[in-house]
Structure formats: structure tokens, C-alpha cells
C-alpha atoms as a PDB file:
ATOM      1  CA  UNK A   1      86.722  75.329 106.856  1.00  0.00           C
ATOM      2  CA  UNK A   2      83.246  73.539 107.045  1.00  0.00           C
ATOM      3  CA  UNK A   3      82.430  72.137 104.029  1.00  0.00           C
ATOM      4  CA  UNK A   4      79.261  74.074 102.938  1.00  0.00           C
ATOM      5  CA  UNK A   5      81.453  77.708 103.052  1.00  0.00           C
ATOM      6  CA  UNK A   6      80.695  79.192  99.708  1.00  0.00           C
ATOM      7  CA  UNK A   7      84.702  79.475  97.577  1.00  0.00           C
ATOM      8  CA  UNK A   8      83.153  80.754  94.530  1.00  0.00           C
ATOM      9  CA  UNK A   9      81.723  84.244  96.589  1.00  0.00           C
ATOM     10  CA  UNK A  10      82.998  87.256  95.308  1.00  0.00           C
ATOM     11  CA  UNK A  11      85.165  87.578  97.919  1.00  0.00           C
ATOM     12  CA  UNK A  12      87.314  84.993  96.557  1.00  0.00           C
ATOM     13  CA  UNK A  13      87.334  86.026  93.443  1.00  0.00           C
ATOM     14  CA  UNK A  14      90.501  87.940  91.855  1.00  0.00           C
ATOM     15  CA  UNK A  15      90.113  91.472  90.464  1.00  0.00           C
ATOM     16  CA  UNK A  16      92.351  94.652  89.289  1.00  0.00           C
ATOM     17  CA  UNK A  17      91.983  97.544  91.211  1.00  0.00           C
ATOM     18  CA  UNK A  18      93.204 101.541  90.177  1.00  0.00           C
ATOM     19  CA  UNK A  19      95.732 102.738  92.476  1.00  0.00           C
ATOM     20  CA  UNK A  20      97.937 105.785  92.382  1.00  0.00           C
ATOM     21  CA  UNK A  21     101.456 105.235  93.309  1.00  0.00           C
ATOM     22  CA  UNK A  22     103.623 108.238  93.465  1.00  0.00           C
ATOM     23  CA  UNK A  23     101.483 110.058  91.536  1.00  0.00           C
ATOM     24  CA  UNK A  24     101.561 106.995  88.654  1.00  0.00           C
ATOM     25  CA  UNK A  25      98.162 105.064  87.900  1.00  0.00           C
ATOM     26  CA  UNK A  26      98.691 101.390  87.685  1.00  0.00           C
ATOM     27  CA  UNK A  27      96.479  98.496  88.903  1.00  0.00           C
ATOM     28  CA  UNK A  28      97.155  96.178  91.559  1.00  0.00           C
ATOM     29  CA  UNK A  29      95.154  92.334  90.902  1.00  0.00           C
ATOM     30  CA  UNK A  30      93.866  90.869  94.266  1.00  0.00           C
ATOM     31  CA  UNK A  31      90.934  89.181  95.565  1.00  0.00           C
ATOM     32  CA  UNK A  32      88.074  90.982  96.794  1.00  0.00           C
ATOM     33  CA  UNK A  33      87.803  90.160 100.328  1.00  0.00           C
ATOM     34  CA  UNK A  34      92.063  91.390 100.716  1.00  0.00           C
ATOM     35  CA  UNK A  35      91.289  94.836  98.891  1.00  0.00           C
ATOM     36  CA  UNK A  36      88.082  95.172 101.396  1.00  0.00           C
ATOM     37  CA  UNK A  37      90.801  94.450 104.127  1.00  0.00           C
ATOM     38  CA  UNK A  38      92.781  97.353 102.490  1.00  0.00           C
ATOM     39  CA  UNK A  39      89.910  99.682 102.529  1.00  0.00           C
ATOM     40  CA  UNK A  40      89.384  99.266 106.137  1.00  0.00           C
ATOM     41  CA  UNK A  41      92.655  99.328 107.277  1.00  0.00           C
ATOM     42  CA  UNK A  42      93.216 102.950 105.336  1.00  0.00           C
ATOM     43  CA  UNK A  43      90.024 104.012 106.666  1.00  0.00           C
ATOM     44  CA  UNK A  44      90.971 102.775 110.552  1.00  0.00           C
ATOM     45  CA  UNK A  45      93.383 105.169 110.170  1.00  0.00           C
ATOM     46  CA  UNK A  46      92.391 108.120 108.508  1.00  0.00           C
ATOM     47  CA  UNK A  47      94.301 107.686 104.871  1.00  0.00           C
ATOM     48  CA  UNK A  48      93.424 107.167 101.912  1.00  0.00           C
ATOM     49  CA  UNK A  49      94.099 103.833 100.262  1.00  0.00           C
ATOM     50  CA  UNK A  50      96.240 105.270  97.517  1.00  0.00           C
ATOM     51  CA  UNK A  51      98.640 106.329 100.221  1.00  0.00           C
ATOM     52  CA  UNK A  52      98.937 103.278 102.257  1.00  0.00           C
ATOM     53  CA  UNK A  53      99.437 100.732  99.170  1.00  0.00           C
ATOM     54  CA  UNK A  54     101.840 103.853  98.652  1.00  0.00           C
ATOM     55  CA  UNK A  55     103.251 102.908 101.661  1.00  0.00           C
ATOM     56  CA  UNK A  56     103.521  99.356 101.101  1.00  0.00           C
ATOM     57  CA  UNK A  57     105.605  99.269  97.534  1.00  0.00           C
ATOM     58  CA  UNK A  58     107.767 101.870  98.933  1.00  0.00           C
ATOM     59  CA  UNK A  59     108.864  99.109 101.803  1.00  0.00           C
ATOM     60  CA  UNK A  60     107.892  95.663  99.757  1.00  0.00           C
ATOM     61  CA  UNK A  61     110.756  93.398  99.082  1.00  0.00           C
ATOM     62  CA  UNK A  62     108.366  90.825  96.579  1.00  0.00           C
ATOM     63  CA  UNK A  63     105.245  91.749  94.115  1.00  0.00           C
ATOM     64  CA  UNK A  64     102.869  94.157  95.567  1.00  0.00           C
ATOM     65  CA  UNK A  65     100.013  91.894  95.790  1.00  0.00           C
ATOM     66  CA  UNK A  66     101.852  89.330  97.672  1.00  0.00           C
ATOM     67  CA  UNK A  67     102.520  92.180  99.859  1.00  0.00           C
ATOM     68  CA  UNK A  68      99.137  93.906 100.464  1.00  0.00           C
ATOM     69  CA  UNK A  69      97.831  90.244 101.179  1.00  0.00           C
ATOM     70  CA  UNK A  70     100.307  89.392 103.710  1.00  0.00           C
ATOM     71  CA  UNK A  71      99.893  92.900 104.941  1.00  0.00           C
ATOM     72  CA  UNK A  72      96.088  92.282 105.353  1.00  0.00           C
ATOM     73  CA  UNK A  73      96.383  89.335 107.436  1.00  0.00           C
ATOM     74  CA  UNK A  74      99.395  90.425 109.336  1.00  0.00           C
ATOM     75  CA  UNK A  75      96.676  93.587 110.442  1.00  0.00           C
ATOM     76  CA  UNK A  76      94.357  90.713 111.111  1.00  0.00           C
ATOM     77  CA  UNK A  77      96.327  88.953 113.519  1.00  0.00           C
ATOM     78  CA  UNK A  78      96.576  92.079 115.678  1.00  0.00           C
ATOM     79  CA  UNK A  79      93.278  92.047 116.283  1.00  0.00           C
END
């Protein structure tokens, strides 16, 4: 990390976002730049995000935002 990178842009910072699991609203706190991650991973392939975080607490074994950001950069390293 060089050290003029910005750690106070909003993709660093923390925020809820409105899911529906099962059919069940809840909220789901992560930082921006993993729920963007989310977003385009749904998108690359062709569901929404409701069903893949779906997905995701169906098959997590620890808190769903651990999950979705180890998710994220598991995606990442496929790349």
C-alpha cells in the first residue's frame, strides 16, 4: 500500500445494506467497496444479489459478513 492511498474513501467505510433472505428482510453491515464486489459478482452472473447472499448464508459456517467478504476476495483471486 503506498502511503498516499486514500483509507478514509467511501469504499472503506462500513455500511448496512437491505437484503432479502428467504423471503425475510434483514440487513447485512459491510464496507462499501465488498458490497460493490457483491453487486458485480450477482450481476456477472445473471442473479440478483438477494439470491446469491441467499446463497451464501444458506452454506456459511461463521457471520454472514465475514462470509460475503471472504467470498468477495475468494471471486477476486480467480481472476
Amino acid at each position: 500500500m503506498a502511503m498516499d492511498d486514500d483509507l478514509s474513501g467511501d469504499d472503506y467505510k462500513m455500511r448496512k445494506h437491505s437484503v432479502l433472505l428467504d423471503g425475510h428482510q434483514t440487513s447485512v453491515s459491510v464496507e462499501d467497496a465488498f458490497w460493490n464486489g457483491m453487486l458485480a459478482i450477482a450481476k456477472e452472473r445473471g442473479q440478483s444479489v438477494n439470491r446469491l447472499v441467499t446463497e451464501l448464508d444458506h452454506a456459511r459456517t461463521t457471520n454472514l459478513s465475514s462470509t460475503i467478504r471472504v467470498f468477495v476476495l475468494s471471486n477476486l483471486k480467480q481472476i
